[in-house]
ModelCIF file with pLDDT and N, C-alpha, C, O atoms, coordinates in Angstrom:
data_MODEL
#
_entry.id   MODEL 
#
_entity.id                         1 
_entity.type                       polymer 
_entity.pdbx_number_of_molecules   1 
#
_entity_poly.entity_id                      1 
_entity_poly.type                           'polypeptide(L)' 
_entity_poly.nstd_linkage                   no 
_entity_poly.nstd_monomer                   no 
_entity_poly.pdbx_seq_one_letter_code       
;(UNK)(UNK)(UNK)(UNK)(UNK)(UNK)(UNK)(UNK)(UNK)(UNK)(UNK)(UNK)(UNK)(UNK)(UNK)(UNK)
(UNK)(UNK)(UNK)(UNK)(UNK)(UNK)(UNK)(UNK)(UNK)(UNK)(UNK)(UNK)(UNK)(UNK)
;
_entity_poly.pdbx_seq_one_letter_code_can   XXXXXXXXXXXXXXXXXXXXXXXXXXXXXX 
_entity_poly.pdbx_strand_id                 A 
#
loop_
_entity_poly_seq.entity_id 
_entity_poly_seq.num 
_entity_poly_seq.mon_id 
_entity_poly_seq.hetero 
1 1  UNK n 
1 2  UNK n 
1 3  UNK n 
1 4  UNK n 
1 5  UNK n 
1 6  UNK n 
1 7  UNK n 
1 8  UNK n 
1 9  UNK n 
1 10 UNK n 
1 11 UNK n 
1 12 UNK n 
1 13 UNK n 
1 14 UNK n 
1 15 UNK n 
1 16 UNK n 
1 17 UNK n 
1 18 UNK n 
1 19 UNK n 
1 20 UNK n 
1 21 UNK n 
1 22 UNK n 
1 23 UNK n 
1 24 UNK n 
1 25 UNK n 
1 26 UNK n 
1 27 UNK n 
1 28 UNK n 
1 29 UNK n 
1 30 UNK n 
#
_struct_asym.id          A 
_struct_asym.entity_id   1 
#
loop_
_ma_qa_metric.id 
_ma_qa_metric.mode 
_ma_qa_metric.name 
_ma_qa_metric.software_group_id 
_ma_qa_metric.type 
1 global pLDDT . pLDDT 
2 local  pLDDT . pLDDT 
#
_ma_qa_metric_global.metric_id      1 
_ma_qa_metric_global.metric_value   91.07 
_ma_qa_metric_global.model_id       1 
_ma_qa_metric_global.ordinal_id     1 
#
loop_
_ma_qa_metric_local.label_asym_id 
_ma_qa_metric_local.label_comp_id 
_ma_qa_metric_local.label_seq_id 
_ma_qa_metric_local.metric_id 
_ma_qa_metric_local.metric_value 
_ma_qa_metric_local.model_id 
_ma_qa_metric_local.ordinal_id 
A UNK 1  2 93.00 1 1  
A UNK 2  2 91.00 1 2  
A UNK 3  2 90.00 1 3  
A UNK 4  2 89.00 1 4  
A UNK 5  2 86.00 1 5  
A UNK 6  2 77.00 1 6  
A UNK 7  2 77.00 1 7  
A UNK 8  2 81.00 1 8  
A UNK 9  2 84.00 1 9  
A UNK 10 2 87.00 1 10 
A UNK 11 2 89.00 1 11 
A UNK 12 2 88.00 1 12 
A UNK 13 2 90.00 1 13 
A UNK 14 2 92.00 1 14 
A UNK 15 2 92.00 1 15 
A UNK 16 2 91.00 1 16 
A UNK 17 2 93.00 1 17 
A UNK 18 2 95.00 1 18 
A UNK 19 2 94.00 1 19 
A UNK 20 2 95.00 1 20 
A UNK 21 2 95.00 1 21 
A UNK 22 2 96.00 1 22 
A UNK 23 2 95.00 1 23 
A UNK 24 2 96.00 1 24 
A UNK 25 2 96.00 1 25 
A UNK 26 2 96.00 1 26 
A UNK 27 2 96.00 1 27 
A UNK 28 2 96.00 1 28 
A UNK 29 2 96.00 1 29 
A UNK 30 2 96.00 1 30 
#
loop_
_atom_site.group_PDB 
_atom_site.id 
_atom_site.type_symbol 
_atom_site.label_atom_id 
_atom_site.label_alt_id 
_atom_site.label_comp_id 
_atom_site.label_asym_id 
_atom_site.label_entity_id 
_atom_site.label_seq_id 
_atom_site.pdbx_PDB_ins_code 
_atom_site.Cartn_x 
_atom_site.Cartn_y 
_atom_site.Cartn_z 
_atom_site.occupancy 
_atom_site.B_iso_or_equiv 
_atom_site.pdbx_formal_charge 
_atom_site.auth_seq_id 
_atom_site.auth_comp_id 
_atom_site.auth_asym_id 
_atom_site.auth_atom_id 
_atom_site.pdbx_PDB_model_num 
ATOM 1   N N  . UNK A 1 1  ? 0.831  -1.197  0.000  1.00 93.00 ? 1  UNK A N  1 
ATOM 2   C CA . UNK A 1 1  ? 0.000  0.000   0.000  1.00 93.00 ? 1  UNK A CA 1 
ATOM 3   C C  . UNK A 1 1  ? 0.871  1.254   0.000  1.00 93.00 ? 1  UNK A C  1 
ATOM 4   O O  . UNK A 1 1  ? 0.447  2.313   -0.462 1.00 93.00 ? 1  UNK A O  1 
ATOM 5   N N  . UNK A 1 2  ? 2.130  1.121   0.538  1.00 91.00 ? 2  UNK A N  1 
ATOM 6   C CA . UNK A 1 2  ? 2.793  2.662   0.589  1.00 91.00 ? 2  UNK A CA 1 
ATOM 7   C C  . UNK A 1 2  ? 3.466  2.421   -0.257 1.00 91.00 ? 2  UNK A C  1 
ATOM 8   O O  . UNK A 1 2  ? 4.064  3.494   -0.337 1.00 91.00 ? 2  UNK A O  1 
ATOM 9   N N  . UNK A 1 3  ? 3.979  1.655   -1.207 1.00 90.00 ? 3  UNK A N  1 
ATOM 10  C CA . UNK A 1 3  ? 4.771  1.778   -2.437 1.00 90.00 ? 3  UNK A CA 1 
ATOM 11  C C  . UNK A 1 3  ? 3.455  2.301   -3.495 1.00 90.00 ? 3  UNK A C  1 
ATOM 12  O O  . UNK A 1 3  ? 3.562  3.527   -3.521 1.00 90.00 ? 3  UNK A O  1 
ATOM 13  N N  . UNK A 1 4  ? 2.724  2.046   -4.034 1.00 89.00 ? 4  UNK A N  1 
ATOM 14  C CA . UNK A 1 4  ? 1.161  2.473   -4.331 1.00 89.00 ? 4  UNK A CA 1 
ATOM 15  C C  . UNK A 1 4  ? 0.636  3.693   -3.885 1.00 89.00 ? 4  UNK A C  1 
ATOM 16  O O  . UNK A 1 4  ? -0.225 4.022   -4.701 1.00 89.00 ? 4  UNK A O  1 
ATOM 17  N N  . UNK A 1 5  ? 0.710  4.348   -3.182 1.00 86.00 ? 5  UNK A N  1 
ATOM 18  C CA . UNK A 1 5  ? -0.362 5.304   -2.366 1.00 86.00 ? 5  UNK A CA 1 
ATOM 19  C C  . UNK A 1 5  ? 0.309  6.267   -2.318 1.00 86.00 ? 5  UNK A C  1 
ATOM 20  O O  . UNK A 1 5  ? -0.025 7.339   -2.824 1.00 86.00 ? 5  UNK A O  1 
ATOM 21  N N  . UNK A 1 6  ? 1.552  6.035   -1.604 1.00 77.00 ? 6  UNK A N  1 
ATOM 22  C CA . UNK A 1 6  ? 2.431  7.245   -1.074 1.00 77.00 ? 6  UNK A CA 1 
ATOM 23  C C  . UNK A 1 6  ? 2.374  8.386   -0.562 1.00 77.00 ? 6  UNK A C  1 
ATOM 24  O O  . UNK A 1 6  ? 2.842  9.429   -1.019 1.00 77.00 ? 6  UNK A O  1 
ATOM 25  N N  . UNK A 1 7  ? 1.651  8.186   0.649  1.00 77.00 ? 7  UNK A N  1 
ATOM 26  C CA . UNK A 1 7  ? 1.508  10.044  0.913  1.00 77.00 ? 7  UNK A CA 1 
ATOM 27  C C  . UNK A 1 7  ? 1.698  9.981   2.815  1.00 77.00 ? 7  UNK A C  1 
ATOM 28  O O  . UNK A 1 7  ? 1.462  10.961  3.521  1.00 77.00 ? 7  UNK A O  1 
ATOM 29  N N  . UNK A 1 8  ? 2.289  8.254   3.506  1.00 81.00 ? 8  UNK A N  1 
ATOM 30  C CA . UNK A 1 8  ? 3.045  8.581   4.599  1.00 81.00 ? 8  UNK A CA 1 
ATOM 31  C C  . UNK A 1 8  ? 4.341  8.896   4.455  1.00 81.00 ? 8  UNK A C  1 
ATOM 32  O O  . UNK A 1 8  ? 4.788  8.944   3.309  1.00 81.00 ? 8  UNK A O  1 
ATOM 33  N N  . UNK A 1 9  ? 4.783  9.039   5.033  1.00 84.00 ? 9  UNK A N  1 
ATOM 34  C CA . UNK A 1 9  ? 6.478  8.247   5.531  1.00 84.00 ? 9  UNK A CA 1 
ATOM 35  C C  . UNK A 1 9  ? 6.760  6.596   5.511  1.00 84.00 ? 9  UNK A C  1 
ATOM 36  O O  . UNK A 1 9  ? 6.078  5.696   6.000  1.00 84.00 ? 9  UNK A O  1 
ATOM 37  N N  . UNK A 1 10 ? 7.817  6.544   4.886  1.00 87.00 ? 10 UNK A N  1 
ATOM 38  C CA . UNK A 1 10 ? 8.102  4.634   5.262  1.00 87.00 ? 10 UNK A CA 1 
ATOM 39  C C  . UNK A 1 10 ? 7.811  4.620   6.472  1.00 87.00 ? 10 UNK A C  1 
ATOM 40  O O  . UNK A 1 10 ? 6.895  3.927   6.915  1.00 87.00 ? 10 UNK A O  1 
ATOM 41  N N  . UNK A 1 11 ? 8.546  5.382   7.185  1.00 89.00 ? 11 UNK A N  1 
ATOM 42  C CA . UNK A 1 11 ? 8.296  5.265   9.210  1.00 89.00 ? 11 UNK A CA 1 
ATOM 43  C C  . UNK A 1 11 ? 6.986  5.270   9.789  1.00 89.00 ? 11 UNK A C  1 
ATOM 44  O O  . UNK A 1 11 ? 6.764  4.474   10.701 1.00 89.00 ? 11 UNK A O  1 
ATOM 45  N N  . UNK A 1 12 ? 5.931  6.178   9.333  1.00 88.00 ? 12 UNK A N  1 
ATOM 46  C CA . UNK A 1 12 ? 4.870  6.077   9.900  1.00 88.00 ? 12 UNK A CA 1 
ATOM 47  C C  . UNK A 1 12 ? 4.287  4.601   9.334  1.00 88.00 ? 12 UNK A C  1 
ATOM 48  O O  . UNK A 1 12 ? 3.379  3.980   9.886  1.00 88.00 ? 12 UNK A O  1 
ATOM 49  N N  . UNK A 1 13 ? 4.900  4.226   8.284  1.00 90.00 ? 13 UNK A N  1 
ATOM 50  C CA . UNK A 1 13 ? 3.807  3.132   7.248  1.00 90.00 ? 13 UNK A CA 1 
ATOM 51  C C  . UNK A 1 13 ? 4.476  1.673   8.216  1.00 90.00 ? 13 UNK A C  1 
ATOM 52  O O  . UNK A 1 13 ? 3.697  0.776   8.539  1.00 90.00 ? 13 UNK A O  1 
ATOM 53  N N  . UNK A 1 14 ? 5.425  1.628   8.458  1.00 92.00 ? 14 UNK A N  1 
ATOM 54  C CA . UNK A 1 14 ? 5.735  0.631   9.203  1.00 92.00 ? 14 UNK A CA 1 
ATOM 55  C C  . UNK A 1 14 ? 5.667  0.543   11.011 1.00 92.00 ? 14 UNK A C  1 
ATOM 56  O O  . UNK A 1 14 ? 5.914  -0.490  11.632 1.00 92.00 ? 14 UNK A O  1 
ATOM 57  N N  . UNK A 1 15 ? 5.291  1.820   11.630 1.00 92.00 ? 15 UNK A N  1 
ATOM 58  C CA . UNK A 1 15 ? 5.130  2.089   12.897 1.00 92.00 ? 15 UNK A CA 1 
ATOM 59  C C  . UNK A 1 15 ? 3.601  1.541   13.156 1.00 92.00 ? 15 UNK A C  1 
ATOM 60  O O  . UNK A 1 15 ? 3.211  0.945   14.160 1.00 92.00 ? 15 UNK A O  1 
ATOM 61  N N  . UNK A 1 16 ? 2.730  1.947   11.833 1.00 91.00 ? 16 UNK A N  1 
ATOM 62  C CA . UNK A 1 16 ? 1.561  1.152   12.218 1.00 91.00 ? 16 UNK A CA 1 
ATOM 63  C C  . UNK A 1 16 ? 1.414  -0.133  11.946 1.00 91.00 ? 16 UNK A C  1 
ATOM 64  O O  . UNK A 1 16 ? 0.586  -0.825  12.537 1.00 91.00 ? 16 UNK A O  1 
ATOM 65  N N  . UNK A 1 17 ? 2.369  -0.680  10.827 1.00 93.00 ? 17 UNK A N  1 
ATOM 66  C CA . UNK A 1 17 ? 2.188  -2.195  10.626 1.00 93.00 ? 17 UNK A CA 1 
ATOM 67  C C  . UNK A 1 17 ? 2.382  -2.652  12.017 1.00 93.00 ? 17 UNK A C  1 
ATOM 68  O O  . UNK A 1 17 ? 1.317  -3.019  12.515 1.00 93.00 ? 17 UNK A O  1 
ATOM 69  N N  . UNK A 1 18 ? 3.674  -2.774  13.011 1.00 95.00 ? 18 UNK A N  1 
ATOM 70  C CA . UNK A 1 18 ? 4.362  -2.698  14.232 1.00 95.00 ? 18 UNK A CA 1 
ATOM 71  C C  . UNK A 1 18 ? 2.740  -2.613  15.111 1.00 95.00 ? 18 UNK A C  1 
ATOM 72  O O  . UNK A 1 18 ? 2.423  -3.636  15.717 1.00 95.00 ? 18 UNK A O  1 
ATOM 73  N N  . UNK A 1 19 ? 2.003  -1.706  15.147 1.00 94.00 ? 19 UNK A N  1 
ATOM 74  C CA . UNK A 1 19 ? 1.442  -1.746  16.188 1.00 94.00 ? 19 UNK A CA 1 
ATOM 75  C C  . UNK A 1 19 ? -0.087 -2.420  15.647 1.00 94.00 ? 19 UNK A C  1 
ATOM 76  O O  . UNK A 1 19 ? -0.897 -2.557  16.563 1.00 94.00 ? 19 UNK A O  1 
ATOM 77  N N  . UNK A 1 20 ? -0.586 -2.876  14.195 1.00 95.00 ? 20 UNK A N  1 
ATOM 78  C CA . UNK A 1 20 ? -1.356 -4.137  14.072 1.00 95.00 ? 20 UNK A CA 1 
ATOM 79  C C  . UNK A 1 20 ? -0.887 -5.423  14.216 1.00 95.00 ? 20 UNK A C  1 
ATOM 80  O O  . UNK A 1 20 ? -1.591 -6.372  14.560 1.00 95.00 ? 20 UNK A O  1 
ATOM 81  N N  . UNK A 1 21 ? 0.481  -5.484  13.916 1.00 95.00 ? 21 UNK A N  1 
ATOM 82  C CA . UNK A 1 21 ? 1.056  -6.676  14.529 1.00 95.00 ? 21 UNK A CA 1 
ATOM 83  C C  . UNK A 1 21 ? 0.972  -7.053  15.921 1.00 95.00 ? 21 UNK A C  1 
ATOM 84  O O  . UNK A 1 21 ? 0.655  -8.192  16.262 1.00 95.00 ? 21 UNK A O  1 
ATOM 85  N N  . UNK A 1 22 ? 1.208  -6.264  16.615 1.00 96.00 ? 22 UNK A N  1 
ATOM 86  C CA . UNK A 1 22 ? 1.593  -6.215  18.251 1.00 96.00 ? 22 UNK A CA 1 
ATOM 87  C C  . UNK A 1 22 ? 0.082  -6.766  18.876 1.00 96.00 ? 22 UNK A C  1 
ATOM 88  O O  . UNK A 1 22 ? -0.313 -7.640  19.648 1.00 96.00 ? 22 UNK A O  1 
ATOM 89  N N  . UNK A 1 23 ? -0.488 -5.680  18.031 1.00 95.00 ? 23 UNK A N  1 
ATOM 90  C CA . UNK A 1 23 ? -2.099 -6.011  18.760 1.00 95.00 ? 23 UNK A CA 1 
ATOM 91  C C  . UNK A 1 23 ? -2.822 -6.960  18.510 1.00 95.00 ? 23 UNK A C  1 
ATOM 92  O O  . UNK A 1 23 ? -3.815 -7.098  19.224 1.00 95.00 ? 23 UNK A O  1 
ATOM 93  N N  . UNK A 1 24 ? -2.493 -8.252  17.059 1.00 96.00 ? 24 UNK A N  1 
ATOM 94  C CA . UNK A 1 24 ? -3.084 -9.360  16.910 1.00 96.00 ? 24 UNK A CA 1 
ATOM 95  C C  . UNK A 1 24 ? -2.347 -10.670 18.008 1.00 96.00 ? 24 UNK A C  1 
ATOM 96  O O  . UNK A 1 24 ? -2.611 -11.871 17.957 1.00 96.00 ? 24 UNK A O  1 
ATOM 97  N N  . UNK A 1 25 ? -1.357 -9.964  18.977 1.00 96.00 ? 25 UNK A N  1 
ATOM 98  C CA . UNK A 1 25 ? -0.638 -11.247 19.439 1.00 96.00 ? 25 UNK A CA 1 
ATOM 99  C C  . UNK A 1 25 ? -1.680 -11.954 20.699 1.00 96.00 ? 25 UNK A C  1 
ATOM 100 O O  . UNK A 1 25 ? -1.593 -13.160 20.933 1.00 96.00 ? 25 UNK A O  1 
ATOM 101 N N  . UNK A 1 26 ? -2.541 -11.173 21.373 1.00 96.00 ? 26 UNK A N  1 
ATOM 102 C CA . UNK A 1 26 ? -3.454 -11.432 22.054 1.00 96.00 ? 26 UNK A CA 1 
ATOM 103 C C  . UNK A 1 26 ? -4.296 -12.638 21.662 1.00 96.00 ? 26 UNK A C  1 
ATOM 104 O O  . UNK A 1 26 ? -4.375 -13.678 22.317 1.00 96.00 ? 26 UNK A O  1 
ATOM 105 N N  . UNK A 1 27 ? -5.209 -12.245 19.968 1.00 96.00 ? 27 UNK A N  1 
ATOM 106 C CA . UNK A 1 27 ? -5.933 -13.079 19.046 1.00 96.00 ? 27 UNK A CA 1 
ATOM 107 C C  . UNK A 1 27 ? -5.364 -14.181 19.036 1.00 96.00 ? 27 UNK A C  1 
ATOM 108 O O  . UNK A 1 27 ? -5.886 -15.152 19.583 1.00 96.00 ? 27 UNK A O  1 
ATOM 109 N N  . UNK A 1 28 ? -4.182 -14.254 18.415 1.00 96.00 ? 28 UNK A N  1 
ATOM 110 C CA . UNK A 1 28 ? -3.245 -15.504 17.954 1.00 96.00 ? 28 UNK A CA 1 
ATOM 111 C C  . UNK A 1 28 ? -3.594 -16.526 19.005 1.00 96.00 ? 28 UNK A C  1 
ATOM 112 O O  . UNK A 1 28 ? -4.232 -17.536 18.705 1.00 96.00 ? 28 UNK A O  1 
ATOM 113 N N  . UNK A 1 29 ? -3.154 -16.261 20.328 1.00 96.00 ? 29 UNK A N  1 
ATOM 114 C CA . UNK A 1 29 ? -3.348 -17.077 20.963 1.00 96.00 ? 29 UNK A CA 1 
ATOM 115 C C  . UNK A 1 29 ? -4.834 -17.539 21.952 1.00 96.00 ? 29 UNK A C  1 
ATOM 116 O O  . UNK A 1 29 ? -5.017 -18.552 22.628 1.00 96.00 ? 29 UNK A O  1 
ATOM 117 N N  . UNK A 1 30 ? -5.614 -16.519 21.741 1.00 96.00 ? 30 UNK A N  1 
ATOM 118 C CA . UNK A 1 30 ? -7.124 -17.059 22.233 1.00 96.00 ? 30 UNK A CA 1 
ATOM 119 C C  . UNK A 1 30 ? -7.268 -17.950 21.556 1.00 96.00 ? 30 UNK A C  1 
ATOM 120 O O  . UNK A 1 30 ? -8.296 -18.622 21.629 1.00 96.00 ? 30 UNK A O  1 
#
């Protein structure tokens, strides 16, 4: 999506991947 879209920062575009990652680790394991 940010190679496509382009209108974050790499940093912001991967700070939120980082924090949907973080927040499915809960899910994963229910």
């Amino acid at each position: 999506f940010a190679l496509l879209f382009q209108n974050q920062s790499m940093i912001d575009y991967l700070v939120e991947a980082l924090l949907i990652f973080v927040g499915t680790i809960g899910i994963y394991i229910i």
